[in-house]
N, C-alpha and C. Protein backbone atom coordinates (compact mmCIF):
# COMPACT_ATOMS: atom_id res chain seq x y z
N UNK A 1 0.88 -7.69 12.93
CA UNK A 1 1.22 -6.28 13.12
C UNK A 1 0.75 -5.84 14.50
N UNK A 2 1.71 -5.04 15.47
CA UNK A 2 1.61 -4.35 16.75
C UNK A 2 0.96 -3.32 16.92
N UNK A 3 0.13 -2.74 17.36
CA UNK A 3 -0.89 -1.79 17.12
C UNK A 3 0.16 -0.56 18.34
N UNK A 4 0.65 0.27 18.46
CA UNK A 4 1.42 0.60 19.37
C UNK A 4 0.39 0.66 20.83
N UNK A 5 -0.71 0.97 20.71
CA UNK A 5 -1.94 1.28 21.70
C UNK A 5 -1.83 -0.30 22.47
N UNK A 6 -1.16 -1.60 21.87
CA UNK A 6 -1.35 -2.52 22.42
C UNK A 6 0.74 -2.71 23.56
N UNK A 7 1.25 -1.98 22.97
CA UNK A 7 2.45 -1.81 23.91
C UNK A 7 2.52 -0.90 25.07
N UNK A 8 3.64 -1.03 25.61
CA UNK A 8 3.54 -0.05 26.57
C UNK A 8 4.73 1.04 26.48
N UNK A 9 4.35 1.70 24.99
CA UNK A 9 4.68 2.46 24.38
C UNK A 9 3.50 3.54 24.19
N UNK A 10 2.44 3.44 24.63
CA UNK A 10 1.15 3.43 23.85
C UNK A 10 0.69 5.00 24.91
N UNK A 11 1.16 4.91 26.40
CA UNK A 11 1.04 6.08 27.32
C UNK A 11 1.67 7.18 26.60
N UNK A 12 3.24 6.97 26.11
CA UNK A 12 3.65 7.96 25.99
C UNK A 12 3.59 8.30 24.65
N UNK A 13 3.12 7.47 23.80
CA UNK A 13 2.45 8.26 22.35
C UNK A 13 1.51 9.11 22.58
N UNK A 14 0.67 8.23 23.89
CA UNK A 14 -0.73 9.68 23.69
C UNK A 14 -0.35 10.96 24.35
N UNK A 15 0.58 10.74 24.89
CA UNK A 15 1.20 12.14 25.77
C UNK A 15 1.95 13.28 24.62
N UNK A 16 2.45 12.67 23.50
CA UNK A 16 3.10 12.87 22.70
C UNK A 16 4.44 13.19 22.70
N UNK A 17 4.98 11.92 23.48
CA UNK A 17 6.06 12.14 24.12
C UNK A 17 7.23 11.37 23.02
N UNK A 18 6.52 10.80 22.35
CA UNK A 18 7.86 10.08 21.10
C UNK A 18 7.59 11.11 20.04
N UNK A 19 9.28 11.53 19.55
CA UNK A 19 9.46 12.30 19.05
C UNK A 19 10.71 11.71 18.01
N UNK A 20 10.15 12.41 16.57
CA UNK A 20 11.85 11.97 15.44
C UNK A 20 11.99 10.61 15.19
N UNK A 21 10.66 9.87 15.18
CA UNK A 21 10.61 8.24 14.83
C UNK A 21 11.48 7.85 13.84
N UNK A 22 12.68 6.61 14.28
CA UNK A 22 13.17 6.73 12.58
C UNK A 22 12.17 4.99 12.47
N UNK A 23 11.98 4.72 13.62
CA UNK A 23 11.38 3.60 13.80
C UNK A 23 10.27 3.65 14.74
N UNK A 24 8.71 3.21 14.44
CA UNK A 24 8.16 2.84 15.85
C UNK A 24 7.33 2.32 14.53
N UNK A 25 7.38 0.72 15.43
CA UNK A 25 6.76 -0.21 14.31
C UNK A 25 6.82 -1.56 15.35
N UNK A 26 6.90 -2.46 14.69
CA UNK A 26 6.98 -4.04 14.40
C UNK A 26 8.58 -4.09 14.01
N UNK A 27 9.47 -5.01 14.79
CA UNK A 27 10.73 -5.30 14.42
C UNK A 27 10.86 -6.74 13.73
N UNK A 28 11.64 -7.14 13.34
CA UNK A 28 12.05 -8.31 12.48
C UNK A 28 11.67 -9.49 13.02
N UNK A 29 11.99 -9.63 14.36
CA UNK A 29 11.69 -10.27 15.55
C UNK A 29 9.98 -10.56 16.11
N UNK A 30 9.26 -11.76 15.51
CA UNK A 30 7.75 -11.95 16.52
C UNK A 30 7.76 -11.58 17.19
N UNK A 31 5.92 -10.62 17.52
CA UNK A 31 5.74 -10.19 18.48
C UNK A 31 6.66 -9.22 20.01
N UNK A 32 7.42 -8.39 18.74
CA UNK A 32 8.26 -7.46 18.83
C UNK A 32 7.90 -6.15 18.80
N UNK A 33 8.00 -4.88 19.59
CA UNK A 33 7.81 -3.76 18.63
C UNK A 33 8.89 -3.03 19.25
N UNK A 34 9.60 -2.21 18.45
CA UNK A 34 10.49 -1.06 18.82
C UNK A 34 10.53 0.18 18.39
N UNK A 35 11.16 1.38 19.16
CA UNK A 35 11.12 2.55 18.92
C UNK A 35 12.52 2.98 18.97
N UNK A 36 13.06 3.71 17.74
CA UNK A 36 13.82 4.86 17.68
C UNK A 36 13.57 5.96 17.52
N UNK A 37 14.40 6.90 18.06
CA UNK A 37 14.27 8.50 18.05
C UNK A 37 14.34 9.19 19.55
N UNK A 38 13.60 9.92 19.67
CA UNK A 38 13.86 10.92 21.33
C UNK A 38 12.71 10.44 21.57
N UNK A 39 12.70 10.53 22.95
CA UNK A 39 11.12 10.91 24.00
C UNK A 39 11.67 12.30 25.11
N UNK A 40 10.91 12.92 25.16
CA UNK A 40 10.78 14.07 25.92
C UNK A 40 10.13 13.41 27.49
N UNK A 41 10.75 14.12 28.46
CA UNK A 41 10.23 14.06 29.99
C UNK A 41 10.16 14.30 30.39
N UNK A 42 10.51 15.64 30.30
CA UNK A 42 10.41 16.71 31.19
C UNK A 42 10.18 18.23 30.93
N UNK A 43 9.30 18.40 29.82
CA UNK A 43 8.69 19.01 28.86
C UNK A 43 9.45 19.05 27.87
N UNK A 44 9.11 19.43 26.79
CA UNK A 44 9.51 19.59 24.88
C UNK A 44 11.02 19.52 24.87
N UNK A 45 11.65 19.98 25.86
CA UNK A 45 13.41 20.83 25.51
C UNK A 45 14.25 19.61 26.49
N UNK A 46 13.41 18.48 27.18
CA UNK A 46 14.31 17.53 28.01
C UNK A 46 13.82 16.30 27.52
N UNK A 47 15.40 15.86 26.95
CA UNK A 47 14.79 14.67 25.73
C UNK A 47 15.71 13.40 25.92
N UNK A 48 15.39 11.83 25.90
CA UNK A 48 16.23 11.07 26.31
C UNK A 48 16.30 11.08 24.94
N UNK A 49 17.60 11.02 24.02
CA UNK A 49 17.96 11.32 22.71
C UNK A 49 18.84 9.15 22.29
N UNK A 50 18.81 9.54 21.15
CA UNK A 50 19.34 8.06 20.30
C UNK A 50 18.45 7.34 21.46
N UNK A 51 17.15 7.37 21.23
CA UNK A 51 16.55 5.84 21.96
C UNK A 51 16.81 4.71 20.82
N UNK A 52 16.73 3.43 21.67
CA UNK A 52 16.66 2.14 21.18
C UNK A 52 16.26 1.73 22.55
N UNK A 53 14.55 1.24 21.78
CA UNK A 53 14.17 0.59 22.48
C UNK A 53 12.84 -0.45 22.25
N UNK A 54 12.85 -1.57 23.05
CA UNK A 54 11.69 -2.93 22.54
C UNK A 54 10.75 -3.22 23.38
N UNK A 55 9.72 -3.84 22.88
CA UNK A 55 8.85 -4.02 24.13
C UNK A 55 8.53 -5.83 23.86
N UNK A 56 7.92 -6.49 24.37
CA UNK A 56 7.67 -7.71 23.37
C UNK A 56 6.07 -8.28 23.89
N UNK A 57 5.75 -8.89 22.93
CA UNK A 57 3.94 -9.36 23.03
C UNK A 57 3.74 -10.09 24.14
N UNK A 58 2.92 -9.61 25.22
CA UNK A 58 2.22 -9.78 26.42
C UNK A 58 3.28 -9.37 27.89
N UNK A 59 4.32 -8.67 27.11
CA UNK A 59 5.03 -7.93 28.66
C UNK A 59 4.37 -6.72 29.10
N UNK A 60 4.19 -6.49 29.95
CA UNK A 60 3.38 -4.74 30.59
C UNK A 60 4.37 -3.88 30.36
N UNK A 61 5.69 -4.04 30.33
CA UNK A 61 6.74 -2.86 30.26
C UNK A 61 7.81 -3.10 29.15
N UNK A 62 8.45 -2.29 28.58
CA UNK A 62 8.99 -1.82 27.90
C UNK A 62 10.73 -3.07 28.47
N UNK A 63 11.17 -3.85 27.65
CA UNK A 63 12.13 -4.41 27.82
C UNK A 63 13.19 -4.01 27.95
N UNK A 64 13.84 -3.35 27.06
CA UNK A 64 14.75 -3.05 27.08
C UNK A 64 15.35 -1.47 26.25
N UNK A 65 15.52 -0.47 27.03
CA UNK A 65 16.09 0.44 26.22
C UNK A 65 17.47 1.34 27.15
N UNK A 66 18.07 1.81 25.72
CA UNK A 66 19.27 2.78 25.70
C UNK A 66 18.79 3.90 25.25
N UNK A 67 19.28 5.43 25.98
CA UNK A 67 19.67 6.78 25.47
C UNK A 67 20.17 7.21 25.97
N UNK A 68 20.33 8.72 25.63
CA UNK A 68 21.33 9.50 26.52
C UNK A 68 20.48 11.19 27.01
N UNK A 69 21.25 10.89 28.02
CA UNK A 69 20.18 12.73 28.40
C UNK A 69 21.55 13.44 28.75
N UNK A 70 21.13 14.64 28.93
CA UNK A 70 22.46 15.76 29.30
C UNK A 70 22.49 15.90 31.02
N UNK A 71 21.62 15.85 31.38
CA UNK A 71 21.87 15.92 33.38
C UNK A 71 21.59 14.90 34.06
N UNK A 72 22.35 14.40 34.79
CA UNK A 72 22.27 13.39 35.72
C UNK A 72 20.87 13.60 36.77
N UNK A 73 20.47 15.23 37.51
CA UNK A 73 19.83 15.39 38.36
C UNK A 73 18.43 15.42 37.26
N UNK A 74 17.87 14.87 36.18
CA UNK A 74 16.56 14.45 35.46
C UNK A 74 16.64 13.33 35.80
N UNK A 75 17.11 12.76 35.90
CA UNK A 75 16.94 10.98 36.31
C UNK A 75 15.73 10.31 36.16
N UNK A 76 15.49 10.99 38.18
CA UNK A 76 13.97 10.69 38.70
C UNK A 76 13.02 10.79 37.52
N UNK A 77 13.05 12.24 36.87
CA UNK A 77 11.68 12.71 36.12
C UNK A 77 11.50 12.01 34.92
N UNK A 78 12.49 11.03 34.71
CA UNK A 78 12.88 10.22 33.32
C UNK A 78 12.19 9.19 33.51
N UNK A 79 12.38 8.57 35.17
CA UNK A 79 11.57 7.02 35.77
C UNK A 79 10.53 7.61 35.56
N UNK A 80 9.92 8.69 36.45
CA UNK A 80 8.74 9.07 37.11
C UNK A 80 7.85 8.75 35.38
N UNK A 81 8.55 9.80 34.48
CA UNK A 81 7.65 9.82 32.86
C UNK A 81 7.18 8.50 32.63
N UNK A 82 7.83 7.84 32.56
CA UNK A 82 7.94 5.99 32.00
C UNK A 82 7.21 5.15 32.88
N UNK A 83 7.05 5.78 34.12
CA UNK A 83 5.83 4.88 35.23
C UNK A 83 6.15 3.70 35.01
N UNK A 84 4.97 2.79 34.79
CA UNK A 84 4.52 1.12 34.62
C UNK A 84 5.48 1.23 33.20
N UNK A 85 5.49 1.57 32.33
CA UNK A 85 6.51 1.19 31.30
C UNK A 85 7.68 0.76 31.49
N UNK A 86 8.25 0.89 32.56
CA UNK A 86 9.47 0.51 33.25
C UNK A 86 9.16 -0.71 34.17
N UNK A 87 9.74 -1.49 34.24
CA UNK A 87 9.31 -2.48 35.47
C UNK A 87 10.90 -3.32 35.91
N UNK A 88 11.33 -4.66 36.74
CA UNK A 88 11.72 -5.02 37.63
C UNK A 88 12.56 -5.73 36.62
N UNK A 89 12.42 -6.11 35.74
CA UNK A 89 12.45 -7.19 34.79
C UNK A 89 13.27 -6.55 33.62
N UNK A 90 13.21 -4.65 33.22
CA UNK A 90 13.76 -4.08 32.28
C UNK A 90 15.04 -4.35 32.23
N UNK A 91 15.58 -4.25 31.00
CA UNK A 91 16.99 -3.36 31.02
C UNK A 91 17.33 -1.99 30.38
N UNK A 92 17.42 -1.13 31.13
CA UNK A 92 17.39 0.08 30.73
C UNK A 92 18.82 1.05 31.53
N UNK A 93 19.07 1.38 30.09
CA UNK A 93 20.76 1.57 29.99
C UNK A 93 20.71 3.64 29.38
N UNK A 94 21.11 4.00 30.72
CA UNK A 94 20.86 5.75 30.59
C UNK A 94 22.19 6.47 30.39
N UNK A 95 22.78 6.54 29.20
CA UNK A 95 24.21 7.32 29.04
C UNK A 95 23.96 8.88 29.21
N UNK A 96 24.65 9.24 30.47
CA UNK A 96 24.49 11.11 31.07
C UNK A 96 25.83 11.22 30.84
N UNK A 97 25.63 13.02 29.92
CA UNK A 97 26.92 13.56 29.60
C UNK A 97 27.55 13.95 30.46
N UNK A 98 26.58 14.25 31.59
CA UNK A 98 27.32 15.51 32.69
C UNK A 98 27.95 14.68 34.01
N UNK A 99 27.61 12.85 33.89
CA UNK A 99 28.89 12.18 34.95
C UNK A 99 30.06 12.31 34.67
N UNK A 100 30.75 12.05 35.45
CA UNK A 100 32.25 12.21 35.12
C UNK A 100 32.66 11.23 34.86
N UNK A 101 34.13 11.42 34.21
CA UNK A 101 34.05 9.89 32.97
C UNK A 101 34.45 8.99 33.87
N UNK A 102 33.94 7.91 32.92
CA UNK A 102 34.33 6.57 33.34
C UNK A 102 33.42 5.83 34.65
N UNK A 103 32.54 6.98 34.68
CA UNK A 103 31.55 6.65 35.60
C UNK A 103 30.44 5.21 35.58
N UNK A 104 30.22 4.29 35.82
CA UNK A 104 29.33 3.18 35.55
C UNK A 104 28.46 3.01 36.94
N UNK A 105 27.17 3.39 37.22
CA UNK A 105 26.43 3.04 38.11
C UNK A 105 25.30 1.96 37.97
N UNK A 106 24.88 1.85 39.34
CA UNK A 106 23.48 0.89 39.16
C UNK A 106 22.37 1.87 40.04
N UNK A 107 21.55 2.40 39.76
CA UNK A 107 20.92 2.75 40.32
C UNK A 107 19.25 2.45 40.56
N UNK A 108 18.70 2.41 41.55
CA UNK A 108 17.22 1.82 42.45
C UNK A 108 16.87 2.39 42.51
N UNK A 109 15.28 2.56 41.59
CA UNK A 109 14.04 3.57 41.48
C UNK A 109 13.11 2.49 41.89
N UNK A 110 12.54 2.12 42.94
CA UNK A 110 11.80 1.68 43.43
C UNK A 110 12.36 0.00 43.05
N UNK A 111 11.59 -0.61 42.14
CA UNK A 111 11.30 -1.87 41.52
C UNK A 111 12.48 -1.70 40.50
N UNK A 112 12.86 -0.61 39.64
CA UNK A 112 13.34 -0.43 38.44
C UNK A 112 14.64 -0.10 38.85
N UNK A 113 15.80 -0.64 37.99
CA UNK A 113 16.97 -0.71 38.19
C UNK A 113 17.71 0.16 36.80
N UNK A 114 18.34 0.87 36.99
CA UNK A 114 18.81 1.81 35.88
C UNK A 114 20.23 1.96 35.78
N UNK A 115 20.95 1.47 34.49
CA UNK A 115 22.50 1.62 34.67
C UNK A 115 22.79 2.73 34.07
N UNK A 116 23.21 4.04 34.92
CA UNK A 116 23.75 5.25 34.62
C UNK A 116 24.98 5.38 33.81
N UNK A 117 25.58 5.45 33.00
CA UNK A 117 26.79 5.56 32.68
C UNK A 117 27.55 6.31 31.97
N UNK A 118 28.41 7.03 31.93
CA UNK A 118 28.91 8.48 31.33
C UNK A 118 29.18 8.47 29.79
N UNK A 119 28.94 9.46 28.80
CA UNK A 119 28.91 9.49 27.67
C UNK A 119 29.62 10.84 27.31
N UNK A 120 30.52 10.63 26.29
CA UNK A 120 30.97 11.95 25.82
C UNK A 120 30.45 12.29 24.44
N UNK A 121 31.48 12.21 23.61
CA UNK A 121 31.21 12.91 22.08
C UNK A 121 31.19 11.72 21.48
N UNK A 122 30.85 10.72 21.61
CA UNK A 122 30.39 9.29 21.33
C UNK A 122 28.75 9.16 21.16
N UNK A 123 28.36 8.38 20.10
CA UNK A 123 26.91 8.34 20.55
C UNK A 123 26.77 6.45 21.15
N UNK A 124 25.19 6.72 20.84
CA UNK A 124 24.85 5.63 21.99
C UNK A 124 24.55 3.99 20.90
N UNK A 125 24.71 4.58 20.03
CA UNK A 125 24.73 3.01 19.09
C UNK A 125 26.45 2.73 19.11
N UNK A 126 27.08 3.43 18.89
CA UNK A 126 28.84 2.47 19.32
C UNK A 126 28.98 2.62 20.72
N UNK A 127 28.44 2.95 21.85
CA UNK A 127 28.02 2.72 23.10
C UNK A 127 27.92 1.36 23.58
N UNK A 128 26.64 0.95 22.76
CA UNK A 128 26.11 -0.39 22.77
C UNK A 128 26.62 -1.11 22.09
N UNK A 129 27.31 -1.09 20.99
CA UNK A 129 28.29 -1.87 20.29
C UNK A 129 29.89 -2.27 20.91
N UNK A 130 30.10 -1.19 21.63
CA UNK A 130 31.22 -1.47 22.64
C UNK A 130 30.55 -2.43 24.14
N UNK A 131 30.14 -2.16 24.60
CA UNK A 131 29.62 -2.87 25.84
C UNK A 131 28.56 -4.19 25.61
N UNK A 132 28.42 -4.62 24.11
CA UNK A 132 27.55 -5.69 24.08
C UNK A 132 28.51 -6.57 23.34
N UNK A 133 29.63 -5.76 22.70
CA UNK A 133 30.34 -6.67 21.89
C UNK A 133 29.16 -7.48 20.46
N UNK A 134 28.94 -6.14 19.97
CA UNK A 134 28.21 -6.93 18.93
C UNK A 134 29.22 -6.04 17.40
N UNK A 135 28.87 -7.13 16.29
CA UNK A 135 30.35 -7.05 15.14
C UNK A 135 29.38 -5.75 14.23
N UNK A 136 29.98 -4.69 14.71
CA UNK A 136 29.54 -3.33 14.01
C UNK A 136 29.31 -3.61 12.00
N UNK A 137 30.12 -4.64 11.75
CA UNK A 137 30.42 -4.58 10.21
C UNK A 137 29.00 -5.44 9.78
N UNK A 138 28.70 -6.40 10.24
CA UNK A 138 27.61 -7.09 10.76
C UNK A 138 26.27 -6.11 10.32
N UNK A 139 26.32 -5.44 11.49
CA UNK A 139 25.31 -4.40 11.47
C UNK A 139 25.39 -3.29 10.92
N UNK A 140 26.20 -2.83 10.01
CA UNK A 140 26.05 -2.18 8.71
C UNK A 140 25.47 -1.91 7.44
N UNK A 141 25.33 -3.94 7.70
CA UNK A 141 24.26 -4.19 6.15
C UNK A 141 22.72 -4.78 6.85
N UNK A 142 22.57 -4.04 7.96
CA UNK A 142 21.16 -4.38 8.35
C UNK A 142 20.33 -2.91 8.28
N UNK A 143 18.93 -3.40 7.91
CA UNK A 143 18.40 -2.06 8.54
C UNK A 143 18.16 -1.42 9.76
N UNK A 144 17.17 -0.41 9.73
CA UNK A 144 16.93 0.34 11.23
C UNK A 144 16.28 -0.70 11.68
N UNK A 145 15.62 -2.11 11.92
CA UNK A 145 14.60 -2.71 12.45
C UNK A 145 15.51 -3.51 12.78
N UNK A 146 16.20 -4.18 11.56
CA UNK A 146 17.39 -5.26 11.94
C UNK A 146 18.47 -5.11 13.31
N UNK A 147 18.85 -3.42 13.01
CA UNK A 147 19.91 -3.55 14.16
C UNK A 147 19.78 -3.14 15.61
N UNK A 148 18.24 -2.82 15.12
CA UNK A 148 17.80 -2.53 16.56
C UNK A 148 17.38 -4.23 17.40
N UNK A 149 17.29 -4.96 16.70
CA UNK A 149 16.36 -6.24 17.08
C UNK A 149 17.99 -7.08 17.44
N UNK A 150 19.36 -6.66 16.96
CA UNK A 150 20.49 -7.22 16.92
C UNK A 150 20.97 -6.99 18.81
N UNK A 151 20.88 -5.06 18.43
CA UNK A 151 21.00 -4.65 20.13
C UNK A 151 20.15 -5.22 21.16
N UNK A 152 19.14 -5.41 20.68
CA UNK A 152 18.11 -5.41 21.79
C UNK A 152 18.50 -7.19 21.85
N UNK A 153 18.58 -7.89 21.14
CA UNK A 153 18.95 -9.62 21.63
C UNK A 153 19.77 -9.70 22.83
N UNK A 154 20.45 -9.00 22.31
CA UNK A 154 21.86 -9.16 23.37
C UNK A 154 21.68 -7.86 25.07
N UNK A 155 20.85 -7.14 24.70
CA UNK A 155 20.69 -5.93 26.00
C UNK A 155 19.31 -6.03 26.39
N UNK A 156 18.72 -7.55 25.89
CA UNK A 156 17.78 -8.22 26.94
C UNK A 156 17.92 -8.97 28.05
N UNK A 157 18.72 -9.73 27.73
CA UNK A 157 19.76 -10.59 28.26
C UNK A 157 21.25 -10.13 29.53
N UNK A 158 21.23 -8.64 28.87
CA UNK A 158 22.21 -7.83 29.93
C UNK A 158 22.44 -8.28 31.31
N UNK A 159 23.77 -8.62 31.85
CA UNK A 159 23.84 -8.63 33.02
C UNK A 159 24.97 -8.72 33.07
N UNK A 160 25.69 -7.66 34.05
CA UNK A 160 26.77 -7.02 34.34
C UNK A 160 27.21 -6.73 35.46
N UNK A 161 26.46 -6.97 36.38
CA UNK A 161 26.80 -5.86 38.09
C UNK A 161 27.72 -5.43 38.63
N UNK A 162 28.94 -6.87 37.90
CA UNK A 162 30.23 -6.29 38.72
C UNK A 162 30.63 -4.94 37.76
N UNK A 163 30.43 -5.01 36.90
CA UNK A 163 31.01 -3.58 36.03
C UNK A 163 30.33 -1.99 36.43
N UNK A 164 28.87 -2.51 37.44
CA UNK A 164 28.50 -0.94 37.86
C UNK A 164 28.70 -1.27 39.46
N UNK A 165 28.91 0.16 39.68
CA UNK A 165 29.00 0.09 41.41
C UNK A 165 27.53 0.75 41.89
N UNK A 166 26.97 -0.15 42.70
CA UNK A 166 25.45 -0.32 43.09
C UNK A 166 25.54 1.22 44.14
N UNK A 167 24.52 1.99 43.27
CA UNK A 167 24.11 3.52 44.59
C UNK A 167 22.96 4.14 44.83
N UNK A 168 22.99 5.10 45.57
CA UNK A 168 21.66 5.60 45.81
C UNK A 168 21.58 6.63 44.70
N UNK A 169 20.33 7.46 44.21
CA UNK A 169 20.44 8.48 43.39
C UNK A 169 21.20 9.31 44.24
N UNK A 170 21.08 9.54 45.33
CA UNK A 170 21.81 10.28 46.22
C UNK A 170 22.98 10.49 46.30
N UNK A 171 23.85 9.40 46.58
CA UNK A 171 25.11 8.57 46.11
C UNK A 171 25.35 8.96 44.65
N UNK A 172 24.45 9.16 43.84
CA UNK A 172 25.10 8.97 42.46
C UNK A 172 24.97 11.10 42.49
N UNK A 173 24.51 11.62 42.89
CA UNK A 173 24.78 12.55 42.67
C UNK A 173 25.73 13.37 43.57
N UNK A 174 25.86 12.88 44.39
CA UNK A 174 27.27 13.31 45.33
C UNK A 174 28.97 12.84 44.35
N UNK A 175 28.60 11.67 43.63
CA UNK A 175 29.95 11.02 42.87
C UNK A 175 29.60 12.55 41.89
N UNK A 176 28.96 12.68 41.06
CA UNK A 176 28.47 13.81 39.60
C UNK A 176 28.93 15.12 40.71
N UNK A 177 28.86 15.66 41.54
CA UNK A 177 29.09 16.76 42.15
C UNK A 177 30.67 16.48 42.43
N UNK A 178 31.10 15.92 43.09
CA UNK A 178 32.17 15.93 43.45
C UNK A 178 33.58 16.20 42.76
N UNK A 179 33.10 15.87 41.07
CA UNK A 179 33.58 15.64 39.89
C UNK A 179 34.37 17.66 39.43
């Protein structure tokens, strides 16, 4: 059993920044732990919403996660929250309502690489079921631990580049303005 204080999940519990757990535990998967629900980042009312996300035994940062926020210009304050929880090595997949569709970026926060990508009235588990190609019927008869440990196999492993076009936050908010 994962003590969360031993992940690097463990900052933003004490901040009390995980919020609406349907999961924060131990996943199916050794030396696994994952979290569903929101984290807040930018006080109580700015929330990266449908998280899925894993960390695994003896990584410093947080492997791999998906959500979705409503403004593109929180970005920064989303990295900045997550600090060292984020690292070089993540995959971390940020669906913003307010790009314009069809939008797919890569964007460079220092070390940390973040794929921006536009979301409508869709949520972010057939998100990830569309872009990982994993068999939704499959993951029907799994639980919350199971299908998070299903996403996260396959959006550890993520790699895509030609499908995002590589920008600056700068760049990415001139494309969101222009819109």
């Amino acid at each position: 059993m994962t003590a969360i204080a031993d992940t690097p999940f463990a900052k933003l519990e004490t901040e009390g920044r995980l919020l609406k757990p349907s999961l924060n535990a131990d996943t199916h998967v050794a030396g696994r732990f994952g979290f569903r629900g929101e984290i807040s980042y930018d006080g109580p009312e700015t929330l990266l919403k449908e998280v899925f996300a894993v960390s695994e035994d003896g990584q410093p940062a947080i492997g791999f996660l998906a959500g979705s926020i409503a403004e593109f210009e929180s970005l920064p304050k989303l990295v900045e929250t997550f600090g060292s929880a984020f690292n070089a090595d993540g995959k971390y997949l940020i669906y913003i309502a307010d790009l314009p569709q069809g939008n797919r970026l890569s964007i460079q926060f220092g070390d940390v690489k973040i794929f921006a990508i536009f979301i409508d009235g869709t949520s972010v588990y057939n998100e990830l079921i569309d872009t990982f190609y994993v068999d939704k019927i499959k993951l029907k008869k799994y639980d919350t631990a199971a299908k998070l440990d299903a996403l996260a196999d396959v959006g550890l492993k993520y790699s895509s580049p030609s499908d995002y076009k590589e920008v600056s936050y700068e760049d990415g908010l001139a494309i969101k303005n222009a819109a």
